[in-house]
C-alpha atoms as a PDB file:
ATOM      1  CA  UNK A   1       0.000   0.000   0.000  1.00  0.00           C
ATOM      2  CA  UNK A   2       0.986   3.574  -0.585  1.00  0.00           C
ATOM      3  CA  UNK A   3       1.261   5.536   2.507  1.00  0.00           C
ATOM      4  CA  UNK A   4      -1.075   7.987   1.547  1.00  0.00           C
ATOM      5  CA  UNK A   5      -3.623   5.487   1.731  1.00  0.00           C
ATOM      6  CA  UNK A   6      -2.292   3.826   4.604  1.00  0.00           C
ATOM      7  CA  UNK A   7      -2.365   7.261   6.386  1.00  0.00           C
ATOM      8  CA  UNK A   8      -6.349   7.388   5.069  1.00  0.00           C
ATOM      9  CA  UNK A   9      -7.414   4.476   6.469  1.00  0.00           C
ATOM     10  CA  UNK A  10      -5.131   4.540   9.756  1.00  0.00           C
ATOM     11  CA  UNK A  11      -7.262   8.080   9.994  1.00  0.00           C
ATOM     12  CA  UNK A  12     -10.191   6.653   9.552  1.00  0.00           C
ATOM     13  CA  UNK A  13      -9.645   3.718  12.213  1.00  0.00           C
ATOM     14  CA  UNK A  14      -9.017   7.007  14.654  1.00  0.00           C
ATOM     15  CA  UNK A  15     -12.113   8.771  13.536  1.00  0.00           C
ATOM     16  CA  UNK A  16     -14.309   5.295  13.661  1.00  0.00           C
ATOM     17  CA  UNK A  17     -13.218   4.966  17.220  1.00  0.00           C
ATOM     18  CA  UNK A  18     -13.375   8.186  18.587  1.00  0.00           C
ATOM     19  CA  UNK A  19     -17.539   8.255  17.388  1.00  0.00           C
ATOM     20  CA  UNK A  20     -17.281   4.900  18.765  1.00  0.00           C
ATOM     21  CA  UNK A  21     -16.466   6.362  22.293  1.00  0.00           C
ATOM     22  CA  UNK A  22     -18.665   9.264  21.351  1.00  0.00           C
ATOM     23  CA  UNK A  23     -21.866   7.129  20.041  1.00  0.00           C
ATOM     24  CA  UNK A  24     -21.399   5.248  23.530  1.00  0.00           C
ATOM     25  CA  UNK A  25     -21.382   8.141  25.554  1.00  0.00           C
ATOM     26  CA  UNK A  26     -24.501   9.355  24.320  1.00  0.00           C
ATOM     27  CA  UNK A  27     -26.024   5.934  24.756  1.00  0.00           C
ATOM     28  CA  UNK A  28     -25.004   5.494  28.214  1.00  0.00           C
ATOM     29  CA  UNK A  29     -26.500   9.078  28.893  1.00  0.00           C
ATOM     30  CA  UNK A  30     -30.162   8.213  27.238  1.00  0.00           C
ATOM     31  CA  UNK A  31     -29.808   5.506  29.461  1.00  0.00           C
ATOM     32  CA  UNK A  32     -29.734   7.087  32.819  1.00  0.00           C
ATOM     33  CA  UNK A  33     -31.749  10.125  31.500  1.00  0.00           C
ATOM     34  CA  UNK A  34     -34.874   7.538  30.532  1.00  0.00           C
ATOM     35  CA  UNK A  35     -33.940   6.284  34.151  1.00  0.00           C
ATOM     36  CA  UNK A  36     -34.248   9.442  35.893  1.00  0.00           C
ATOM     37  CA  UNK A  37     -37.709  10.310  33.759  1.00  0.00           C
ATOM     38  CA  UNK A  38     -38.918   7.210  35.202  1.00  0.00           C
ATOM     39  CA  UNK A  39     -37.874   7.593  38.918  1.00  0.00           C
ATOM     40  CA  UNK A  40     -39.289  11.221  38.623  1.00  0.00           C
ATOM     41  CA  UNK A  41     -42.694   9.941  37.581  1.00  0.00           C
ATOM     42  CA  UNK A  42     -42.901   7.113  39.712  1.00  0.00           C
ATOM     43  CA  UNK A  43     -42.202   9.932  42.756  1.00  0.00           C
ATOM     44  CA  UNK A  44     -44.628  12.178  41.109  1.00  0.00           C
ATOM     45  CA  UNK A  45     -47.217   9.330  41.254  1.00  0.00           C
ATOM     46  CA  UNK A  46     -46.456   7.371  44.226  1.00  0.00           C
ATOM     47  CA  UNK A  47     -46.695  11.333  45.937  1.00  0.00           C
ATOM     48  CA  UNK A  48     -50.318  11.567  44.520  1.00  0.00           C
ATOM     49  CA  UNK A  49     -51.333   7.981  45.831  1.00  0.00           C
ATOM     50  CA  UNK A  50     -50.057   8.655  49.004  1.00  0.00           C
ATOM     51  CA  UNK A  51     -51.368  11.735  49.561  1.00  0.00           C
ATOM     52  CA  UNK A  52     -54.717  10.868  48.928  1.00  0.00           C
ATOM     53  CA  UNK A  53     -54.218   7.813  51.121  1.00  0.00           C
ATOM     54  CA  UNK A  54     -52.953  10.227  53.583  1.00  0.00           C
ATOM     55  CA  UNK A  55     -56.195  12.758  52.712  1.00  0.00           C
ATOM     56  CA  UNK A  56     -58.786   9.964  52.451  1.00  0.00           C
ATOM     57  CA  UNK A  57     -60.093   9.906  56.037  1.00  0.00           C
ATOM     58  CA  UNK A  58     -60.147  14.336  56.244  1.00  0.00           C
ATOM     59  CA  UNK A  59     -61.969  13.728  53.057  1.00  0.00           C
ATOM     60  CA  UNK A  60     -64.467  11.701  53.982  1.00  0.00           C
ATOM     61  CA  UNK A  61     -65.155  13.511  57.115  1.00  0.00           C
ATOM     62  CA  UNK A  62     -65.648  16.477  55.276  1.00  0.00           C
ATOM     63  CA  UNK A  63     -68.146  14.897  53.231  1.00  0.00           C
ATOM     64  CA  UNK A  64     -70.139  13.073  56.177  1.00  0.00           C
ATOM     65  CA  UNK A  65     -70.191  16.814  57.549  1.00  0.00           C
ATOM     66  CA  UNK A  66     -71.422  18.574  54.346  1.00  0.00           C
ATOM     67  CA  UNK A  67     -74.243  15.965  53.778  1.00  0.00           C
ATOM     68  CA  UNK A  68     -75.414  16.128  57.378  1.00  0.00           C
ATOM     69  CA  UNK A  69     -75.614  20.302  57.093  1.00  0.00           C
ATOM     70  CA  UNK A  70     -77.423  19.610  53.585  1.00  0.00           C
ATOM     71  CA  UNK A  71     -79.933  17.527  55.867  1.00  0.00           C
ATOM     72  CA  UNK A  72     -80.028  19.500  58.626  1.00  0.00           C
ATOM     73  CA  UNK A  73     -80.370  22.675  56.054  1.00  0.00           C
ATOM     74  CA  UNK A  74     -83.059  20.840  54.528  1.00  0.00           C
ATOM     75  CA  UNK A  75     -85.158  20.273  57.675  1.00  0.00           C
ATOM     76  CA  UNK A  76     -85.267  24.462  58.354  1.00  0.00           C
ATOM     77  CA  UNK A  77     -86.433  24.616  54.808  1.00  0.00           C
ATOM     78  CA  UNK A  78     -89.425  22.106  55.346  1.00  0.00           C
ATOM     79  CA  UNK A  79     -89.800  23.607  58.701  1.00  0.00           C
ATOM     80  CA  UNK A  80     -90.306  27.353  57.106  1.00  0.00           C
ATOM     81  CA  UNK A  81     -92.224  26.162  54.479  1.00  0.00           C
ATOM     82  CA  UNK A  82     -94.756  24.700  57.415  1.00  0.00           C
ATOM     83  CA  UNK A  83     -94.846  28.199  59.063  1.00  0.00           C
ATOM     84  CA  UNK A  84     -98.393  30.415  58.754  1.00  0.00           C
ATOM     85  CA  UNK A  85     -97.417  33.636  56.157  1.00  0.00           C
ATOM     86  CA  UNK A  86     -96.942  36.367  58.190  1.00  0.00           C
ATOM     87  CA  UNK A  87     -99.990  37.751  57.213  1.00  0.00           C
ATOM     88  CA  UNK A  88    -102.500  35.207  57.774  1.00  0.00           C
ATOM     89  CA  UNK A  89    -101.033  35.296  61.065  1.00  0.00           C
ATOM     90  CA  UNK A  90    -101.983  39.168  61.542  1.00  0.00           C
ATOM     91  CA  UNK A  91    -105.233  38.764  59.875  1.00  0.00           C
ATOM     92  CA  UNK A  92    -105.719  35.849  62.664  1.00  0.00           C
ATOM     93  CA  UNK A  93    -105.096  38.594  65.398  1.00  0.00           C
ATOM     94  CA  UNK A  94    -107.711  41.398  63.908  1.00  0.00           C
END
């Protein structure tokens, strides 16, 4: 071989390795960065489960409480509606 060409393909073998190292590099960091997108979501998601598992009990004595004021806020309303007007009441009195 001439060295011309032996220089060529003695660069190339550099070049080929160097993206070699390169191409693994980036590999190795798609790697830990589809690692990391999955530990952030499973936080992200685990937090949200356990929050509400956490929440759950406030929750649903919060509701208990809201339907027994609806009830309760119900009963004055049937109780009003049973009330005399006011003025059948003062034409009782004339």
């Amino acid at each position: 071989m001439e060295s011309g060409e032996e220089r060529l393909i003695k660069e190339t073998l550099e070049l080929s390795r160097e993206n070699n190292k390169i191409l693994r590099k980036i590999q190795g960091s798609m790697r830990w960065g589809r690692f990391f997108k999955f530990a952030y979501w499973l936080i992200i998601i685990g937090s949200a489960a356990g929050a509400y598992y956490f929440l759950q009990p406030f929750i649903e004595s919060s509701r208990e409480t809201l339907q027994t004021l609806n009830t309760d806020i119900q009963m004055v309303q049937d109780i009003g509606g049973k009330i005399p007007d006011i003025n059948t009441l003062l034409k009782g009195v004339q």
